[in-house]
Every structure is written in structure tokens, then in C-alpha cells.
C-alpha atoms as a PDB file:
ATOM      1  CA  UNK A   1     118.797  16.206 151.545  1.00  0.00           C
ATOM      2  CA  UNK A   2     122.615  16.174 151.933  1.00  0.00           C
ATOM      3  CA  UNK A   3     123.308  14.359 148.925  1.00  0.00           C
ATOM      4  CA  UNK A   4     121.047  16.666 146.870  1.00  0.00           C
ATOM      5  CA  UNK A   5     122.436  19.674 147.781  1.00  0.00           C
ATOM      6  CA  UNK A   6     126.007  17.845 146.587  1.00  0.00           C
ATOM      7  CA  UNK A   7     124.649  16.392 143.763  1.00  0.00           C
ATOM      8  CA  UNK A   8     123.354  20.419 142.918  1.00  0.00           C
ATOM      9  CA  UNK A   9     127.076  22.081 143.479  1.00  0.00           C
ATOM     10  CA  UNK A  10     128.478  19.516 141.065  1.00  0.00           C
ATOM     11  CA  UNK A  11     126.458  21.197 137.989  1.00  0.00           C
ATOM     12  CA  UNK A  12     127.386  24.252 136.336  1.00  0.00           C
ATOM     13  CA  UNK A  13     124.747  26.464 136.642  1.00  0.00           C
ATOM     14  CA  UNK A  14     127.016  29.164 134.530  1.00  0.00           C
ATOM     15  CA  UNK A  15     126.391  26.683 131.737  1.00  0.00           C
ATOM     16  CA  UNK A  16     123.022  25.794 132.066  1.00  0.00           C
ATOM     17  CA  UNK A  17     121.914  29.350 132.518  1.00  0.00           C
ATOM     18  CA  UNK A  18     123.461  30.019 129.349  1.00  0.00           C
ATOM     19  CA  UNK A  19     121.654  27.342 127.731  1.00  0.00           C
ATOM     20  CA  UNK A  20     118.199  28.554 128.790  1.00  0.00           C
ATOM     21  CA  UNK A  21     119.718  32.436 128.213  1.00  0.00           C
ATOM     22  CA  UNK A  22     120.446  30.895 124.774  1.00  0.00           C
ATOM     23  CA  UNK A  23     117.341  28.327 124.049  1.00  0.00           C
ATOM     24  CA  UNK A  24     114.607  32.007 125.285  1.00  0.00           C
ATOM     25  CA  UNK A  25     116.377  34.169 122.595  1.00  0.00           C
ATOM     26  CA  UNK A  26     115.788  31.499 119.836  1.00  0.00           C
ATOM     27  CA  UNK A  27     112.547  30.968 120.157  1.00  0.00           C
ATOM     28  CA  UNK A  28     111.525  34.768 120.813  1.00  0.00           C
ATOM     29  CA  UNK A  29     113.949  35.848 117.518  1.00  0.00           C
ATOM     30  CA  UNK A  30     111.872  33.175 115.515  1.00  0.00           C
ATOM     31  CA  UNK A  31     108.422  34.089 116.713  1.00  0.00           C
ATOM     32  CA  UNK A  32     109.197  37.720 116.205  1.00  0.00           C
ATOM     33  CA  UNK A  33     110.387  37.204 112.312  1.00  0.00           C
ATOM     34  CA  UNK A  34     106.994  35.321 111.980  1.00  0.00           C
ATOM     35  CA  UNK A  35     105.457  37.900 113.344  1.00  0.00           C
ATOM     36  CA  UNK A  36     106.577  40.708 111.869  1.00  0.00           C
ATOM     37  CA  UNK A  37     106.215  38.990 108.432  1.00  0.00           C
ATOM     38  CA  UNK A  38     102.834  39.052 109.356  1.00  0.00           C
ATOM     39  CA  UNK A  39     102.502  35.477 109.007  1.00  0.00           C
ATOM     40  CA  UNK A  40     100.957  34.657 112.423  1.00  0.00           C
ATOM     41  CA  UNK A  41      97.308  33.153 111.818  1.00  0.00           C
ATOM     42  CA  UNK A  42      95.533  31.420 114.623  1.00  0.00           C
ATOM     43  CA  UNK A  43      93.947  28.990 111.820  1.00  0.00           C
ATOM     44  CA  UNK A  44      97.482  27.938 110.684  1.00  0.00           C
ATOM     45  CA  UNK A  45      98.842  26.666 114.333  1.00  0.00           C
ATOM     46  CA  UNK A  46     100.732  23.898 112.984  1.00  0.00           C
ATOM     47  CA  UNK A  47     101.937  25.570 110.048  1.00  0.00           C
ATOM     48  CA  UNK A  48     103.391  28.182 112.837  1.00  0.00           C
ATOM     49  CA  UNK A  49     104.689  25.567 115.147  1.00  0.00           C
ATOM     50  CA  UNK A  50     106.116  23.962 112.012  1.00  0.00           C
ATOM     51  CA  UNK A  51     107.991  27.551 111.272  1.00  0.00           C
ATOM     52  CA  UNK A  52     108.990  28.799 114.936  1.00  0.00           C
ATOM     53  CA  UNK A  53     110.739  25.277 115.186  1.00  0.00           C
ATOM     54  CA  UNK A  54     112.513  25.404 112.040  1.00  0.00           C
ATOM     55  CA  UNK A  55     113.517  29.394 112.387  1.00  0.00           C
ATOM     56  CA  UNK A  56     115.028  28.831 116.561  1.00  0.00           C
ATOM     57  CA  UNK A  57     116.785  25.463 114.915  1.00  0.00           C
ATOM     58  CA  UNK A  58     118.423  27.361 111.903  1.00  0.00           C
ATOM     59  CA  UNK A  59     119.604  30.330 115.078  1.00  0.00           C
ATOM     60  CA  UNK A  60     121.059  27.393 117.207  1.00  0.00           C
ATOM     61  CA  UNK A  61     122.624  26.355 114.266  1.00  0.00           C
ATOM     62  CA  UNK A  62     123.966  29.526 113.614  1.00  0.00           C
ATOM     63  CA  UNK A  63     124.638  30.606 117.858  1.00  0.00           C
ATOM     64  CA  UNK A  64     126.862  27.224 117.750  1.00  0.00           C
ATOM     65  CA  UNK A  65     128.837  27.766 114.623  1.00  0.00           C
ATOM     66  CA  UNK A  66     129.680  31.046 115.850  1.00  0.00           C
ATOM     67  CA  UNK A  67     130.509  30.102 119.365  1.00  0.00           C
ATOM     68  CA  UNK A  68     132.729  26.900 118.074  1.00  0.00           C
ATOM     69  CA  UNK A  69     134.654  29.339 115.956  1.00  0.00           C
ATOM     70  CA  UNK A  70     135.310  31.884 118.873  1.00  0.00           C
ATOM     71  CA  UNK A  71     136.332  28.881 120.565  1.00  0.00           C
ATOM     72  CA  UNK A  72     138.934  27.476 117.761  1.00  0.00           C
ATOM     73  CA  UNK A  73     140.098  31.034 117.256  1.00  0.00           C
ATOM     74  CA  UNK A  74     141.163  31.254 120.969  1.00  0.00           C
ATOM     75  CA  UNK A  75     142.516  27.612 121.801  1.00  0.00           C
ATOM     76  CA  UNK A  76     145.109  28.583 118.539  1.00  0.00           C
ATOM     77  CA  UNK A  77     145.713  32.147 120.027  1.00  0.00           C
ATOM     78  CA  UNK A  78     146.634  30.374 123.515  1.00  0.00           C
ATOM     79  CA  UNK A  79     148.573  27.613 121.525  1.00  0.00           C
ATOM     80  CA  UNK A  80     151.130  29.738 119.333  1.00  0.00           C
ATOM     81  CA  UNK A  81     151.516  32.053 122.350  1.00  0.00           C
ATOM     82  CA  UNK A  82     152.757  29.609 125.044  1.00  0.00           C
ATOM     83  CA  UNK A  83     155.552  28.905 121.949  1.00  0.00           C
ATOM     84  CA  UNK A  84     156.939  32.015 121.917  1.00  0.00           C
END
């Protein structure tokens, strides 16, 4: 049980909250613009699936792009400061 528990401490459950934070607001922001397109049919599940998979992928796309640009933006702000 010991080496579980420090096995656990080594993870970083900041990250990996964020990651499920992250992964829950894709897939509810693409099943709501299905939705509220009115394209939700319970005869057209895969057609759906198909949809809900490719609208979360296109916002991780988009989450990451924007997060590796905040990311850039400060590692140049921290490296033209310690210059001066």
C-alpha cells in the first residue's frame, strides 16, 4: 500500500485535473452546438457520434493552440526580462 500511495504523490493531479476539466468542456461545447443546431436524431447515432467527435477534436485543437501560444508569449516575456 506504501508504494501506491508514493507512486500517487509523484503525479500531478493539478495537471490531470485540468485535462479532465479540459476533455468535459469539449465534449459538452460539441454536443451542445449539435444540439442547438437541432441536429440531434436518435435514428442518426453514428452520424452524431461521428460529429460530437469531430466538433470536441477541432476545440482541443483550438484549447492547445491557444494554450501553446500563452505559453511562447510568456517563456519570451521571462527571457528578454532576465536581460535587462
Amino acid at each position: 500500500m506504501k508504494k501506491i500511495k508514493t507512486k500517487a504523490k509523484k503525479y500531478n493531479w493539478a495537471d490531470i485535473f485540468q485535462r479532465m476539466l479540459n476533455t468535459f468542456i469539449q465534449g459538452m461545447l460539441s454536443y451542445l452546438a449539435l444540439s442547438l443546431n437541432g441536429i440531434t436524431n436518435p435514428n442518426d447515432i453514428v452520424l452524431e457520434s461521428l460529429l460530437l467527435g469531430a466538433i470536441a477534436s477541432g476545440i482541443s485543437a483550438a484549447m492547445n493552440i491557444l494554450i501553446q501560444e500563452m505559453e511562447m508569449r510568456q517563456w519570451l516575456l521571462k527571457s528578454f526580462t532576465k536581460d535587462i
